[in-house]
Protein backbone atom coordinates (compact mmCIF):
# COMPACT_ATOMS: atom_id res chain seq x y z
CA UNK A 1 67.69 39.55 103.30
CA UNK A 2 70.13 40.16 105.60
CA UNK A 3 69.43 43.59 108.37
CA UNK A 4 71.55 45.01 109.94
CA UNK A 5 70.44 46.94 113.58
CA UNK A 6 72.36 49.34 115.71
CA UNK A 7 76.21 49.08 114.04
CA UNK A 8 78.11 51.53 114.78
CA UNK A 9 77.91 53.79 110.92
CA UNK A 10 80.93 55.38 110.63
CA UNK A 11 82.75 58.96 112.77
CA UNK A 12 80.92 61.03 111.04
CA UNK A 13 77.52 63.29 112.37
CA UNK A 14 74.92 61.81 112.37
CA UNK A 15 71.54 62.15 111.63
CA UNK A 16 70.70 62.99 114.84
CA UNK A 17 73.17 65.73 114.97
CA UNK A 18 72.06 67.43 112.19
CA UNK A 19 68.30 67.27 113.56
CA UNK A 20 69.37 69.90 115.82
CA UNK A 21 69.15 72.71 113.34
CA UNK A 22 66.90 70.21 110.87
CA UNK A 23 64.08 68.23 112.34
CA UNK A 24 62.48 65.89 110.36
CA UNK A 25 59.30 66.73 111.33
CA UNK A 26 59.68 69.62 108.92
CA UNK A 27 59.91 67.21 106.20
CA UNK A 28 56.69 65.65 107.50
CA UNK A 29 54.75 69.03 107.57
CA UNK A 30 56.03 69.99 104.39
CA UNK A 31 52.44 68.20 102.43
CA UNK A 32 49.00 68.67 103.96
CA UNK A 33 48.56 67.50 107.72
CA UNK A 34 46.52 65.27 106.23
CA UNK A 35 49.79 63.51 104.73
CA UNK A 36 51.27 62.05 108.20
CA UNK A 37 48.07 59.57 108.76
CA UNK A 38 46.80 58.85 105.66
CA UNK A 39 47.60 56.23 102.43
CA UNK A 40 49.00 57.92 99.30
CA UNK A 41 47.53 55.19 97.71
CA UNK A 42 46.35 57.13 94.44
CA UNK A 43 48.42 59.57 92.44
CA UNK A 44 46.66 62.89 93.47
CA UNK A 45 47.56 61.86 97.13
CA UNK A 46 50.83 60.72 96.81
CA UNK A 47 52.10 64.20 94.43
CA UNK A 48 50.34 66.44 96.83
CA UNK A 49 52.11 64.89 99.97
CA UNK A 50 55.16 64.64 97.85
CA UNK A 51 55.84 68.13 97.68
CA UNK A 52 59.09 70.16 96.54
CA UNK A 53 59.90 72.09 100.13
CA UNK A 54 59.67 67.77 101.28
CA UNK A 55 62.68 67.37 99.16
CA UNK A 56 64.77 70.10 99.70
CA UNK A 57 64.29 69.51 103.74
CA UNK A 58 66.48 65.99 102.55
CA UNK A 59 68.52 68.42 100.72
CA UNK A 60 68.88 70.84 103.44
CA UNK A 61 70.24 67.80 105.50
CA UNK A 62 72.71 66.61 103.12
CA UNK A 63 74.33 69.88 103.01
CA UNK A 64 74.57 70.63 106.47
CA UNK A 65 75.90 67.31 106.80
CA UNK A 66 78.79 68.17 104.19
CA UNK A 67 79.15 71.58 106.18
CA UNK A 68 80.43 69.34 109.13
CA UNK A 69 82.84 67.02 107.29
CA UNK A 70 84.69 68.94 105.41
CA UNK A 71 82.57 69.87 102.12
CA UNK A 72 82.52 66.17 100.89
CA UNK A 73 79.95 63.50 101.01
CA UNK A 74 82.35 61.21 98.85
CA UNK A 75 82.57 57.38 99.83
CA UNK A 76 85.01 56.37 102.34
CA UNK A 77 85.01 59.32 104.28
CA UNK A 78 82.44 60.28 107.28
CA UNK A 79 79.96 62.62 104.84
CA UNK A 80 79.30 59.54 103.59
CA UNK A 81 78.69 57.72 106.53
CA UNK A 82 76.74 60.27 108.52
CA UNK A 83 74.81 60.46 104.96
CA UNK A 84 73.94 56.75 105.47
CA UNK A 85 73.21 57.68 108.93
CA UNK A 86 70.31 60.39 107.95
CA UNK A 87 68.91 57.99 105.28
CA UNK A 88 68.76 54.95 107.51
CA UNK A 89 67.26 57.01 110.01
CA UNK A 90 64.58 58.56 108.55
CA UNK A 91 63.33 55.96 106.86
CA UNK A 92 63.36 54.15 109.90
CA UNK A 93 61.11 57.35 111.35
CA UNK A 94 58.73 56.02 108.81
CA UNK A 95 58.13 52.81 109.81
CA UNK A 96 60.48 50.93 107.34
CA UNK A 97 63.02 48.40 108.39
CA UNK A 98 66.63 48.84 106.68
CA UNK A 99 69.26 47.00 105.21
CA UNK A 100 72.80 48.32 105.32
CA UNK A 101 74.33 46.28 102.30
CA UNK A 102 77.85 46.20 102.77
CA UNK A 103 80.39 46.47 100.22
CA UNK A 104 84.31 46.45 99.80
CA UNK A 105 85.31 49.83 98.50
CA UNK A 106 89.44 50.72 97.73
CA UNK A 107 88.89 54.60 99.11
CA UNK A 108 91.73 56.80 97.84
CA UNK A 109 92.12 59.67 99.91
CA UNK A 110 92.65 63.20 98.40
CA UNK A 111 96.16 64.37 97.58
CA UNK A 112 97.20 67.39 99.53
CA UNK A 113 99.18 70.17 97.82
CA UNK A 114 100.18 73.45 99.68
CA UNK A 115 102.84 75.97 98.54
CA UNK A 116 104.17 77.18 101.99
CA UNK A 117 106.64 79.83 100.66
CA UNK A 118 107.18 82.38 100.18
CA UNK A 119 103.03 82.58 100.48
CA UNK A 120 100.82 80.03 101.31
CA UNK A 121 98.55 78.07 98.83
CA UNK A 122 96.16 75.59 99.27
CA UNK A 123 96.10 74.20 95.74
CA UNK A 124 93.58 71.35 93.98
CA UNK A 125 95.60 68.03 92.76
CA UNK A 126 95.48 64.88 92.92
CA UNK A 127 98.23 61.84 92.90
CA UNK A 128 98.97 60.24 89.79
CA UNK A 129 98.60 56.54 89.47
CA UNK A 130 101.38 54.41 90.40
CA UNK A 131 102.65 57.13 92.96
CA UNK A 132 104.06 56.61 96.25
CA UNK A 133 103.33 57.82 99.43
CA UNK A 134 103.45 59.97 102.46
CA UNK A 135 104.11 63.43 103.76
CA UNK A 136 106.74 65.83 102.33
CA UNK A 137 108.02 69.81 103.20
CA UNK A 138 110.48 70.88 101.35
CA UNK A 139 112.21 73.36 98.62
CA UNK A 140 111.06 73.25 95.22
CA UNK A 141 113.66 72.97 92.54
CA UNK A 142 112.52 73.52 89.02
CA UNK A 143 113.15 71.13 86.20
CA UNK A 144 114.04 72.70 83.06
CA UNK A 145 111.37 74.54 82.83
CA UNK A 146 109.45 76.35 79.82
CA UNK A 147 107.48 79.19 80.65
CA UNK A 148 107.13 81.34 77.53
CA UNK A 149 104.01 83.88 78.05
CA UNK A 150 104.05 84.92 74.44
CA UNK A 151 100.71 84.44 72.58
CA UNK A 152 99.90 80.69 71.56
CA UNK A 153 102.06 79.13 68.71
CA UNK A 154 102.22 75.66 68.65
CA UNK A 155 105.57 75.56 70.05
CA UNK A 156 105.09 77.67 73.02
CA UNK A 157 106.62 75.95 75.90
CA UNK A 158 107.61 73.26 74.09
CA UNK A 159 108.85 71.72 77.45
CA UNK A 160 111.13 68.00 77.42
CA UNK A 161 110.87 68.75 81.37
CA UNK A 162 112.83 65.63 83.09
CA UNK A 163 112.46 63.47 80.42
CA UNK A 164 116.24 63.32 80.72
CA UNK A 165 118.40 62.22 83.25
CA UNK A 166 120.64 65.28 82.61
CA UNK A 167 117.81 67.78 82.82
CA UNK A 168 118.68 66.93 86.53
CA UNK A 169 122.34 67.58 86.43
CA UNK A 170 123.53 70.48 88.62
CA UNK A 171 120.39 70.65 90.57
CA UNK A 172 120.43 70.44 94.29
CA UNK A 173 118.62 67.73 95.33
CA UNK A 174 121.25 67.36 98.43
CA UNK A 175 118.53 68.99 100.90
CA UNK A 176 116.72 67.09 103.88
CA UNK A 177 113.35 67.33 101.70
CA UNK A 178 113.44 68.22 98.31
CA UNK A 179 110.49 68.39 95.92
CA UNK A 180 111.04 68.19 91.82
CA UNK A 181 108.85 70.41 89.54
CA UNK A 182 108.13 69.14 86.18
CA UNK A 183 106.23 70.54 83.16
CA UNK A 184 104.30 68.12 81.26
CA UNK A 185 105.19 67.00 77.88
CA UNK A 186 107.20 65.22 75.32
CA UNK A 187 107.63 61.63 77.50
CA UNK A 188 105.54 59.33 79.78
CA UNK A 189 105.14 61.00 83.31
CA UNK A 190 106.78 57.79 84.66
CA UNK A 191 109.84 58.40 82.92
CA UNK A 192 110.13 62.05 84.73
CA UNK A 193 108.97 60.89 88.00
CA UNK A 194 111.35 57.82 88.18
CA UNK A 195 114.12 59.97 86.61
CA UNK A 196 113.28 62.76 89.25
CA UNK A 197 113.26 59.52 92.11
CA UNK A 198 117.00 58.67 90.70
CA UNK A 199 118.39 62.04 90.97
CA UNK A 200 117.40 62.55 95.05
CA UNK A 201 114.12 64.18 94.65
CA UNK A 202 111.91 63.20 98.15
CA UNK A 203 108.47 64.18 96.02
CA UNK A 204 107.53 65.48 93.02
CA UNK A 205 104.86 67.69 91.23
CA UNK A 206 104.14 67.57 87.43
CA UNK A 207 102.09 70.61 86.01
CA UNK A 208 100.54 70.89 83.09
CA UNK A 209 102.47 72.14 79.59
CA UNK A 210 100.64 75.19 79.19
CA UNK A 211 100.90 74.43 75.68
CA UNK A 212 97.47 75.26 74.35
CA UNK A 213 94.05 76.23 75.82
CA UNK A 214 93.49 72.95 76.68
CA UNK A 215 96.79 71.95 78.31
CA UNK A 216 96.17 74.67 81.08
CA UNK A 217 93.90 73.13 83.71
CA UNK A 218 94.98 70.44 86.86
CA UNK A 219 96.83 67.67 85.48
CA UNK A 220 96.54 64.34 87.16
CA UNK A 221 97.56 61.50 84.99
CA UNK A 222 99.10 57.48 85.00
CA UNK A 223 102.89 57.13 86.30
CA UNK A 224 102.18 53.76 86.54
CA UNK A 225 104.37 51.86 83.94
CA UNK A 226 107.37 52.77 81.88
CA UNK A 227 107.03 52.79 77.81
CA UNK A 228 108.27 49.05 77.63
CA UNK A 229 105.40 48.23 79.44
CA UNK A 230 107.43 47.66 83.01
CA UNK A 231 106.43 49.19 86.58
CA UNK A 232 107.76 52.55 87.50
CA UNK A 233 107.99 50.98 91.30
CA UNK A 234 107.87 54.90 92.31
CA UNK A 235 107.82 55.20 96.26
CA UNK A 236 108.22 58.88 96.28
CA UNK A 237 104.79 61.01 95.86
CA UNK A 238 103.61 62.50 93.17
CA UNK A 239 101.52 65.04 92.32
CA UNK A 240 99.59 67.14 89.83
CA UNK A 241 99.00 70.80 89.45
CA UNK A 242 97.77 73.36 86.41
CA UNK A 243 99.70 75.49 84.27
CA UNK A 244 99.48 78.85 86.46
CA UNK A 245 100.12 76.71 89.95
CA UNK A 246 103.36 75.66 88.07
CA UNK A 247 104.32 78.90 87.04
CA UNK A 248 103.62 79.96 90.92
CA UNK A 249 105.13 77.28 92.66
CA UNK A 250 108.66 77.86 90.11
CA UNK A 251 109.25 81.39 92.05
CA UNK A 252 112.23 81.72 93.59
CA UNK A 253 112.22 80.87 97.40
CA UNK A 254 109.35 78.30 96.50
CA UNK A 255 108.65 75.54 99.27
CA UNK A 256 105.82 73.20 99.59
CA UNK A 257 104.06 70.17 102.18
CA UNK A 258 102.75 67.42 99.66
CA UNK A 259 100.71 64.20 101.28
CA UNK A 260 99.90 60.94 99.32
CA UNK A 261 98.36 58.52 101.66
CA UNK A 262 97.95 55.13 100.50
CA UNK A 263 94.63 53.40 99.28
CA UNK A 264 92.74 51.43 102.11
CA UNK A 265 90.07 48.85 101.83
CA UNK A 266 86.94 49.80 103.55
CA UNK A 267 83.71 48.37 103.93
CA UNK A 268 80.57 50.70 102.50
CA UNK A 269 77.02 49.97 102.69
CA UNK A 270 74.25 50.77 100.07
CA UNK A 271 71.09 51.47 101.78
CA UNK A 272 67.81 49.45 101.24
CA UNK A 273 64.30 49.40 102.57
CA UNK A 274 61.20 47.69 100.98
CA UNK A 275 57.79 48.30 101.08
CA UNK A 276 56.46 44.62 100.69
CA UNK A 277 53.97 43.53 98.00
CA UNK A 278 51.23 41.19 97.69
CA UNK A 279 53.54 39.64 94.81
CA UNK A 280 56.88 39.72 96.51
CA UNK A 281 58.73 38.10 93.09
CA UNK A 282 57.99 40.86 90.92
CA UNK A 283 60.21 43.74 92.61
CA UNK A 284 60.39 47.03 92.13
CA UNK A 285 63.50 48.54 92.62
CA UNK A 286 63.60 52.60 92.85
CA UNK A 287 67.52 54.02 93.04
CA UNK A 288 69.70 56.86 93.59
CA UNK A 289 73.02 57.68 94.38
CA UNK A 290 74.09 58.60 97.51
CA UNK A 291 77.83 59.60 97.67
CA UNK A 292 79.50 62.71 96.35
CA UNK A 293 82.81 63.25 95.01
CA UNK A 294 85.70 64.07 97.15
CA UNK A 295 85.64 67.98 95.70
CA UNK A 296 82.16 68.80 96.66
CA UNK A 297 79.09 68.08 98.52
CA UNK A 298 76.92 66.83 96.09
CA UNK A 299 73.80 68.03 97.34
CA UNK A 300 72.27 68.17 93.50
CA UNK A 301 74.58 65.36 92.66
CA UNK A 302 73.22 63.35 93.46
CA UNK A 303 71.40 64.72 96.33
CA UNK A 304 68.31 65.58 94.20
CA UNK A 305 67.87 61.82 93.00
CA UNK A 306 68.77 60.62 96.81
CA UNK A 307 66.24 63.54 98.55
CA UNK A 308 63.72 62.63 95.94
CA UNK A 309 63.39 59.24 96.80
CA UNK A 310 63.84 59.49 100.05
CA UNK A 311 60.63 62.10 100.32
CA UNK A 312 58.56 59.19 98.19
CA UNK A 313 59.29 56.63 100.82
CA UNK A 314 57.96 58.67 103.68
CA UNK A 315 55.03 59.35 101.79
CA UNK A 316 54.33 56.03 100.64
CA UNK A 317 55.56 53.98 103.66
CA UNK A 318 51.45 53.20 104.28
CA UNK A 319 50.66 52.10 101.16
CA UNK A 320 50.27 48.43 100.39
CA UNK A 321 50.97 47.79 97.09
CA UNK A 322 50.77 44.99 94.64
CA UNK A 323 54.08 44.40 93.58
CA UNK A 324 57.12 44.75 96.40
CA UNK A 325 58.95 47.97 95.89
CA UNK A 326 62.75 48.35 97.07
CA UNK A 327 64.25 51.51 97.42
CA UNK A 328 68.14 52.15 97.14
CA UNK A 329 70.61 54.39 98.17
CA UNK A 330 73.61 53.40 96.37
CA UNK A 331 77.16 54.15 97.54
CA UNK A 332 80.36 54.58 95.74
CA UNK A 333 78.79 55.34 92.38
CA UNK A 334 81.39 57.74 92.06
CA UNK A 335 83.79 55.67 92.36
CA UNK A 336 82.69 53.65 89.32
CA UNK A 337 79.40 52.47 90.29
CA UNK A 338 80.90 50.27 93.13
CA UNK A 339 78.04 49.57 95.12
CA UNK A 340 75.50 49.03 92.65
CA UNK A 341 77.36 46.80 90.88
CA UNK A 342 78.43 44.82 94.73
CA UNK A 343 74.88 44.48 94.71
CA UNK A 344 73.53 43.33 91.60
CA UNK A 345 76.49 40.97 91.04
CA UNK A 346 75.53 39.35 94.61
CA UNK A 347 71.81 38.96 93.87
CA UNK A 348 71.38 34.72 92.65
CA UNK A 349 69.99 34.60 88.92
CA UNK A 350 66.32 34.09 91.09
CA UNK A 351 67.02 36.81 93.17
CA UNK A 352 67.82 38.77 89.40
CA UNK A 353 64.98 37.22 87.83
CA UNK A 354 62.32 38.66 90.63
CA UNK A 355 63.55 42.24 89.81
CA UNK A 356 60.70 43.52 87.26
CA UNK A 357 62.14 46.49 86.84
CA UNK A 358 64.86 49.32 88.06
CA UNK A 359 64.08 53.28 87.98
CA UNK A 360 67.06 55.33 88.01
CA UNK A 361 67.36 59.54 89.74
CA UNK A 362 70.83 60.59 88.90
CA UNK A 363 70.83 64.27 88.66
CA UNK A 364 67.45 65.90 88.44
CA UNK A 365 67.34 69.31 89.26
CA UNK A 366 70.18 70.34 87.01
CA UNK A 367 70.36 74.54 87.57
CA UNK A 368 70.59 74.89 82.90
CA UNK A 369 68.22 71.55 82.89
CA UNK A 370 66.97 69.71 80.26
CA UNK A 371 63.92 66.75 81.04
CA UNK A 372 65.67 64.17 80.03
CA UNK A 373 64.44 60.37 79.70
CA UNK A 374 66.70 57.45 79.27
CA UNK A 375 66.06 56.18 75.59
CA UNK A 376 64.68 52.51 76.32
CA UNK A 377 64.23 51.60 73.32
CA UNK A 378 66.92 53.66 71.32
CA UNK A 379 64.44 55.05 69.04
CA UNK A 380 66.14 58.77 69.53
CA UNK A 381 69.08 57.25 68.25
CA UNK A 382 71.67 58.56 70.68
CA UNK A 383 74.10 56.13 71.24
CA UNK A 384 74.15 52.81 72.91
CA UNK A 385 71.09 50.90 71.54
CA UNK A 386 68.14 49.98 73.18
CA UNK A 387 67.67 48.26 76.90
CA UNK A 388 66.48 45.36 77.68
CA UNK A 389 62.85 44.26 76.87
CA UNK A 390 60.34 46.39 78.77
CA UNK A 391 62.97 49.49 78.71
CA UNK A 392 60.42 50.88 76.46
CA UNK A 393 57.08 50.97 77.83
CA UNK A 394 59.22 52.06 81.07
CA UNK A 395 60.47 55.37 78.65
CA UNK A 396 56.89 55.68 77.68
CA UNK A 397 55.24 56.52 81.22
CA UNK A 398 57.95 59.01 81.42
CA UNK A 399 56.97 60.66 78.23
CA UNK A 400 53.46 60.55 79.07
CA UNK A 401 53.56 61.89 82.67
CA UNK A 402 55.57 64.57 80.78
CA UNK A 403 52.77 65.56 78.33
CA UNK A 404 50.20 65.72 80.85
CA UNK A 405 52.31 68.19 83.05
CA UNK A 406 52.89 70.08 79.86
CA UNK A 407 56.38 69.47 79.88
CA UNK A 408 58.82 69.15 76.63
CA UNK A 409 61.34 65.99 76.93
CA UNK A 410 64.10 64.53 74.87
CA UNK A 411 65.93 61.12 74.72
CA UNK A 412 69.25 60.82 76.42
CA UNK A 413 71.82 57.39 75.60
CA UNK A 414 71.60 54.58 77.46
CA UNK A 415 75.46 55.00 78.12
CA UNK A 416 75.79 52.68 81.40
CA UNK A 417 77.11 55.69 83.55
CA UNK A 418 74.91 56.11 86.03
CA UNK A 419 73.62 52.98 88.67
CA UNK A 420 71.46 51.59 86.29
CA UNK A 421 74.27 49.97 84.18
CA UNK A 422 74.73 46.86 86.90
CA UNK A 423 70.60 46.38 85.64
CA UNK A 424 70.57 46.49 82.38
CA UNK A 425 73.88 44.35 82.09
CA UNK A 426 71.81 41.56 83.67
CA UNK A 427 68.99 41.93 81.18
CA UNK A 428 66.74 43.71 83.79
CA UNK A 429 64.02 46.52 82.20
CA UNK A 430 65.51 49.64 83.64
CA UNK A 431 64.74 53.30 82.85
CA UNK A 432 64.83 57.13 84.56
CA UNK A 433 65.43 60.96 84.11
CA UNK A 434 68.30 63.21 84.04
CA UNK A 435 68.36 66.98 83.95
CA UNK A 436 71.90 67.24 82.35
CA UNK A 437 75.55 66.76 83.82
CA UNK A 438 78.82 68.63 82.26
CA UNK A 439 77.05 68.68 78.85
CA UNK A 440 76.31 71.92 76.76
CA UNK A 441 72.85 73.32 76.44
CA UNK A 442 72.59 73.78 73.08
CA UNK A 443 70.65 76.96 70.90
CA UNK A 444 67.76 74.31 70.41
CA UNK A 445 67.48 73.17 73.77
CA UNK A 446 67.71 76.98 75.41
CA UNK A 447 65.04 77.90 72.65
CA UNK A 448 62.49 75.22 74.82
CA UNK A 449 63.72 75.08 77.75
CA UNK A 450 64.63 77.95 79.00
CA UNK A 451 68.91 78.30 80.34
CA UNK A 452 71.74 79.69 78.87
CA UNK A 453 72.77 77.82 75.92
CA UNK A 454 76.78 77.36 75.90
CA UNK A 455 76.54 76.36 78.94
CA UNK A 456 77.08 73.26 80.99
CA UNK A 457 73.62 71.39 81.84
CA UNK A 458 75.22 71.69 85.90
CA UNK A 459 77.99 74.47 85.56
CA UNK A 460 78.88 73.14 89.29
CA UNK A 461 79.42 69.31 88.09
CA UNK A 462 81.92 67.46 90.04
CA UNK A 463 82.55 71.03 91.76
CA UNK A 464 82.64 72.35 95.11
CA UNK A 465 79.90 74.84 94.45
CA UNK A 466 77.35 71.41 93.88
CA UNK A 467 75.65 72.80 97.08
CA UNK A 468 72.29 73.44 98.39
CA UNK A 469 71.40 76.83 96.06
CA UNK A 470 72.67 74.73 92.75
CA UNK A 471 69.63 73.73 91.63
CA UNK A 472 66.61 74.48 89.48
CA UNK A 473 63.52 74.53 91.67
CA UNK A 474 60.86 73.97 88.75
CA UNK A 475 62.98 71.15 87.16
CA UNK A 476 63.13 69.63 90.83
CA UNK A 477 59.25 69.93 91.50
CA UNK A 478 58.41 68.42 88.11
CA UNK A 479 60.71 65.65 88.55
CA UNK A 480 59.95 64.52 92.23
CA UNK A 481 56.34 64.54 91.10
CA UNK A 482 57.80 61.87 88.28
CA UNK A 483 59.53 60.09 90.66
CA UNK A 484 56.48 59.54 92.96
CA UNK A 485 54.29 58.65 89.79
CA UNK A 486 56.51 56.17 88.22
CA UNK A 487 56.89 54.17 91.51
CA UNK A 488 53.29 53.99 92.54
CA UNK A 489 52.77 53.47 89.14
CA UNK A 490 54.75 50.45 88.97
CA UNK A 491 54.30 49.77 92.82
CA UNK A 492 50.66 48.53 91.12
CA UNK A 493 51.00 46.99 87.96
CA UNK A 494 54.32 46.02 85.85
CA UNK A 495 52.66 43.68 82.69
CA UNK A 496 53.54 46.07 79.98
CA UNK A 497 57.09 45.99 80.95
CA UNK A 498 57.11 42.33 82.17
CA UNK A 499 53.74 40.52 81.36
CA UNK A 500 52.90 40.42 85.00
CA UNK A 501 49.52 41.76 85.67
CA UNK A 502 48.43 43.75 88.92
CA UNK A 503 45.79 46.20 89.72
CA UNK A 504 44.88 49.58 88.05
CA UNK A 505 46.08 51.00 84.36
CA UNK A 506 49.43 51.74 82.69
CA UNK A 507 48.07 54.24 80.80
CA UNK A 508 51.03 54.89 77.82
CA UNK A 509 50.34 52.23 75.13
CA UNK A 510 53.93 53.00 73.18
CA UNK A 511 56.46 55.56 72.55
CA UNK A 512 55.25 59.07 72.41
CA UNK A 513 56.76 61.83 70.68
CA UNK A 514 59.52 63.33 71.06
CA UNK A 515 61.22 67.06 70.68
């Protein structure tokens, strides 16, 4: 492997910065005192050093880290690199040595929308694909508009919006910045932003129809091709915006800044650190997350999976297992699971073949949780078939670690959205937990689990309220203690789920049963 020492990570604060207000020796005096000098090398040990306030220390970090650039830990912008920063440098603290793995990542930065008059209104978009770019302040000029407030037929604003060229005629587009507003419906968005381009508009914002209950909300969609299939070639911006920004931004008087910047190709970096093995061709790998999304810190996702694992490499960092165990910190998952992808697609077929297994922590302190466990060998019948061979018996410590802490769990689909897709794709054993995304808790689940059913699993998914207080502490504690057991676990002994033997006993002999 490839390490990379003192680069510089990125403009972001660092870890150092944040240790200010957030020293990591809290983290270390989180466990018994005991925990800083001796080996977790038994599961008692290791879940009593591994401890729940240990975690949220990480999680504490994260946030504060988020606090100082600008809410978002997202890929391509300094949260993410001062995140990188912390991670690096605590495990460093540890003892371990770290790998920045660097990937190419297209970062997209966010849109900008801000109705200047006659108030001012920051408002949530996003550019539409195919758009243009760059800065524009100007005068709005509605677009034949529909804006019926009557109850909800079908028809209600039954809106052709600049899907004309003479829904432009007699505007005034004659202005030194002038911004079109369209409503959404009835043609391709390409065809009203290039028709918009044609009659003199500098920019232009499409909100949604307002149509129905679910043609209200931000609308960001693909301007990227005309319906015969050929380019739009916009170079004007464009935007989205919901039905009620519309309706504000059509007032009379209306102006508004707008900023598209283009795409730029950046390097990112994954984070890796191994504990080494007596058998250093049968790998452990142990994975999380790292990044947010641009419209929020992320701090439960997935800061829980990232603070988890991160707490379970400190605490194991003396122990000398039998298999080599490789923990990640994946970047751009977001994004479309960009780095772990970068990195499993630049591993050689040996390299592949000395993975035994991967262990995925995407989300695990969801606030309306559910214990979740990636369905290995599809026998819940959720959705996208069993993983490969050993995905199983790697399902089956997670059911049994949940039956001996008393814990209810169901079977979730092995979908391939989360950083364990790369794995599986190249026939690697992989398996996890999950507490729940933008899902609905259902009557069923409430009835064992406790929540409000109706509810999203994470009401702030994806949201700028994923912060430090969004979490559920007992869901948390249960599942860090799961994370630490399935990697020493595994650290020690693999031949259920690959035929290689070690030391000690994988105690599930097959699937257990399910609620």
């Amino acid at each position: 492997m490839k390490y990379i020492a003192g680069i510089t990570r990125g403009a972001g604060v660092t870890m150092f910065a944040v240790l200010s207000s957030l020293s990591i020796s809290s983290v270390a005096q989180a466990g018994p005192a005991s925990c800083d000098t001796r080996v977790n090398n038994n599961q008692e040990k290791l879940q009593e050093c591994v401890t729940l306030e240990g975690v949220r220390a990480h999680q504490a970090a994260l946030q504060a880290i988020a606090d100082i650039n600008g809410g978002t830990r997202a890929a391509g912008t300094p949260g993410y690199d001062a995140s990188v920063d912390y991670v690096a440098d605590t495990l460093e603290r540890a003892g371990y040595r770290v790998e920045l793995n660097p990937f190419d990542f297209t970062f997209v930065p966010p849109a900008t929308l801000i109705q200047t008059a006659p108030f001012n209104e920051e408002y949530e978009t996003g550019a539409f694909t195919g758009t243009g770019f760059g800065e524009v302040s100007g005068t709005i000029v509605p677009v034949d508009l529909a804006l019926g407030q009557d109850p909800w037929p079908l028809d209600r604003n039954a809106s052709t919006s600049g899907c004309e060229p003479t829904d432009f005629d007699g505007l005034d587009f004659s202005g030194p910045a002038d911004i079109a507003l369209i409503q959404r419906g009835a043609c391709f968005f390409s065809v009203k932003a290039v028709n918009a381009e044609a009659a003199g508009a500098e920019a232009v914002i499409i909100f949604n129809q307002g149509n129905s209950p679910t043609r209200m909300g931000l609308i960001v969609g693909n301007a990227s091709s005309l319906p015969d299939g050929s380019p739009s070639n916009l170079t004007i911006p464009v935007v989205g915006a919901s039905f009620a920004q519309g309706v504000a931004l059509s007032g009379s008087g209306s102006e508004a800044f707008i900023n598209v910047d283009p795409p730029a190709l950046v390097t990112q970096y994954n984070v890796l650190a191994e504990l080494p093995g007596q058998n250093d061709s049968n790998v452990v790998v142990v994975g999380a997350h790292l990044d947010s999304v641009q419209a929020g810190p992320g701090v439960q996702d997935d800061g829980s999976g990232s603070a988890a694992i991160l707490e379970v490499a400190v605490q194991m960092a003396k122990v000398y297992p039998w298999n080599t165990v490789r923990f990640a910190w994946w970047g751009a998952e977001e994004s479309g699971l960009v780095g772990s992808t970068a990195y499993v697609n630049g591993l050689t077929q040996e390299e592949q073949d000395d993975i035994a297994l991967y262990l995925n922590f995407d989300m695990i302190g969801s606030p309306n949780y559910v214990f979740f466990v990636y369905d290995g060998d599809d026998s819940d019948g959720v959705g996208a078939g069993p993983g490969p061979e050993g995905s199983a018996e790697i399902e089956a410590f997670f059911e049994s670690f949940y039956e001996e802490n008393g814990e209810f769990f169901k079977g979730t689909d092995f979908s391939g959205r989360s950083d364990y897709g790369p794995f599986i794709a190249a026939g690697i054993p992989a398996g996890g937990l999950f507490t729940g995304a933008e899902g609905i808790k259902t009557p069923a689940e409430a009835a064992i689990w406790g929540g409000t059913p109706g509810d999203q699993y994470d009401p702030c998914y994806h949201l700028a309220c994923d912060t430090f207080d969004n979490i559920s502490l007992h869901a948390l504690d249960i599942n860090a203690d799961a994370v630490a057991a399935s990697t020493l676990q595994f650290s020690m002994n693999t031949v259920t789920v690959n035929g290689v033997r070690g030391k000690g006993n994988f105690k599930p002999e097959g699937p257990q049963p399910r609620m």
